[in-house]
Protein backbone atom coordinates (compact mmCIF):
# COMPACT_ATOMS: atom_id res chain seq x y z
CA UNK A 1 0.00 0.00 0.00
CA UNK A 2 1.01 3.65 -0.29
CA UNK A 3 1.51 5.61 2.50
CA UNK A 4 1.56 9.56 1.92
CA UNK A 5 2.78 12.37 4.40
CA UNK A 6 2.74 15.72 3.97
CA UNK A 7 4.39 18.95 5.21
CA UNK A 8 4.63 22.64 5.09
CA UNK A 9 1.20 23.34 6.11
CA UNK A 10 1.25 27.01 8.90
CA UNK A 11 0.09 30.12 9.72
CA UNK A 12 1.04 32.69 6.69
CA UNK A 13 -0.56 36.35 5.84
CA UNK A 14 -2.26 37.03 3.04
CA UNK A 15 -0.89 37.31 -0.43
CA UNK A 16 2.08 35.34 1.39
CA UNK A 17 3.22 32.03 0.53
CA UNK A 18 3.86 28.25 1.23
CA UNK A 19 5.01 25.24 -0.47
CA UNK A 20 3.50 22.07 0.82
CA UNK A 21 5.18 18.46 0.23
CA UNK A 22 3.91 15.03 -0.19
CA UNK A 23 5.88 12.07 0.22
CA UNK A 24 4.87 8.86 -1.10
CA UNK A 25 6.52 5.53 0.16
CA UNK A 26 5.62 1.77 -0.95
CA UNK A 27 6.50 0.26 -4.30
CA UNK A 28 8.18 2.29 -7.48
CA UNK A 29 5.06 3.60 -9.39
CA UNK A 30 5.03 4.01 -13.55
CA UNK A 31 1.38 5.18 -13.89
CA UNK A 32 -0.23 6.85 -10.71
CA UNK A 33 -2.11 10.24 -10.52
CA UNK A 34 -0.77 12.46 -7.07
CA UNK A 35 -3.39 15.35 -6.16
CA UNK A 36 -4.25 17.63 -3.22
CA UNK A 37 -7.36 18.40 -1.99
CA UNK A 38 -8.62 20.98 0.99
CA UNK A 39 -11.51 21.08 3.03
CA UNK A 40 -12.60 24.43 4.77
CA UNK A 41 -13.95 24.60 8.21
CA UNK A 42 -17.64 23.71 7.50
CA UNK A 43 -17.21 23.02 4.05
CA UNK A 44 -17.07 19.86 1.73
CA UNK A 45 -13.31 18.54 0.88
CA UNK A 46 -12.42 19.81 -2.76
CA UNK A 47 -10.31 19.57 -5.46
CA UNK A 48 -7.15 21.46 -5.81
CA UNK A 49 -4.76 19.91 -8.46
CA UNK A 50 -3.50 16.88 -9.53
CA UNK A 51 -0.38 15.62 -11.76
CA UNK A 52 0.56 12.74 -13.52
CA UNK A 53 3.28 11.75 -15.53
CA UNK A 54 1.59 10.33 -18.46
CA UNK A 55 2.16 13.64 -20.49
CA UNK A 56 1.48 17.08 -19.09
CA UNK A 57 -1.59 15.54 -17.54
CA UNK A 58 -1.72 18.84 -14.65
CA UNK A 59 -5.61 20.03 -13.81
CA UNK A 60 -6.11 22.76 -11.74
CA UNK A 61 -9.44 24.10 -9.56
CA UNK A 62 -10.10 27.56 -11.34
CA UNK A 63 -10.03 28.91 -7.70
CA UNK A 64 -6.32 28.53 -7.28
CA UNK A 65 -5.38 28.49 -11.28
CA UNK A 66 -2.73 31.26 -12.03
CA UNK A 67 -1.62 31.43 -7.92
CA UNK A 68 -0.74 27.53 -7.38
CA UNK A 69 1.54 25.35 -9.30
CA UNK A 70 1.91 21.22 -9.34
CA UNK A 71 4.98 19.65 -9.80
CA UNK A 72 6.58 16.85 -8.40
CA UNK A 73 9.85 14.21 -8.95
CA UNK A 74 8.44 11.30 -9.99
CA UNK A 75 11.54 9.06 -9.27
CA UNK A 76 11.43 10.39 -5.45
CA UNK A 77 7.77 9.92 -5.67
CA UNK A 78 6.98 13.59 -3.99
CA UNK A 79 4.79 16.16 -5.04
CA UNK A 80 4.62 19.19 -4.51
CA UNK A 81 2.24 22.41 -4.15
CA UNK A 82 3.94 25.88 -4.21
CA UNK A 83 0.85 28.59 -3.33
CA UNK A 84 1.48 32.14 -4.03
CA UNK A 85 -0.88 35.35 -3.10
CA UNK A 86 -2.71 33.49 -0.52
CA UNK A 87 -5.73 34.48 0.13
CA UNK A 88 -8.21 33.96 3.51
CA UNK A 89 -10.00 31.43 1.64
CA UNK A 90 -7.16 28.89 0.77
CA UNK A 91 -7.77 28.57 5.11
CA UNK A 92 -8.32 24.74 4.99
CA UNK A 93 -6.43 21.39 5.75
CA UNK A 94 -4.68 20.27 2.57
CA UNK A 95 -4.52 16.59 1.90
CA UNK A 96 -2.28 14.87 -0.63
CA UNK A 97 -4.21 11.54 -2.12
CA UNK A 98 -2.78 8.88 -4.63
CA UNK A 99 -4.51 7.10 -7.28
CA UNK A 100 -3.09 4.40 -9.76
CA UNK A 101 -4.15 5.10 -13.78
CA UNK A 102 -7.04 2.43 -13.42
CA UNK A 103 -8.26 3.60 -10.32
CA UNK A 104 -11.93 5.58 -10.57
CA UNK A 105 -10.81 7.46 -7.21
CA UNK A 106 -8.10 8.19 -5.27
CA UNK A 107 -7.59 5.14 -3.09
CA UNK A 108 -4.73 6.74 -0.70
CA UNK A 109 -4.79 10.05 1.66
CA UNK A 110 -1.86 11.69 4.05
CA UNK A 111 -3.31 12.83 7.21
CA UNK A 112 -3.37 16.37 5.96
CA UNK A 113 -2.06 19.58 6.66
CA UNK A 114 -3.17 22.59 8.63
CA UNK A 115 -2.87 25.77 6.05
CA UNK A 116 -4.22 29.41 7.59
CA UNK A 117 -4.33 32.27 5.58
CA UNK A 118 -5.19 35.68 7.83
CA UNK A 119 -6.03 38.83 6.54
């Protein structure tokens, strides 16, 4: 199984920024997906981004498009979420998941990681 963990979650002011990691351990992986998602105080857990290495296969939520940016080293098997002008609303616990190509959902979640944003 795949066991994710992920860092660089805090406290940061708006229009700051952060750059959260994910580190994936198990087997060496040749077609997997690697996302993170956020859930808000209150609020339903959502979509961020996702990348995959099966050509520039990179999504992005429209809320974060232009301010966020995937990337990752696939032979390390990290990813990696660098968040510029944050804003109030990124406020939420950011989890990295792990799906395999085949896979309908992402079968695999780190424990998350506590972002605030404060005005």
């Amino acid at each position: 199984q795949v066991q994710l963990v992920e860092s660089g979650g805090g406290l940061v002011q708006a229009g700051g920024s952060l750059r959260l990691s994910c580190a994936a351990s198990g087997r060496t992986f040749s077609n997997y997906y690697m996302a993170w998602f956020r859930q808000a105080p209150g609020k339903e857990r959502v979509f961020v981004s996702s990348i995959n290495w099966d050509g520039g296969g990179i999504l992005y939520a429209n809320s974060v498009k232009g301010r966020f940016t995937i990337s990752g080293d696939n032979a390390k098997n990290m990813v990696y979420l660098q968040m510029n002008m944050l804003k109030p609303e990124d406020t939420a616990v950011y989890y990295c998941a792990f799906r395999r190509g085949f896979e309908r959902d992402y079968s695999s979640w780190g424990r998350g990681t506590q972002v605030t944003v404060s005005s």
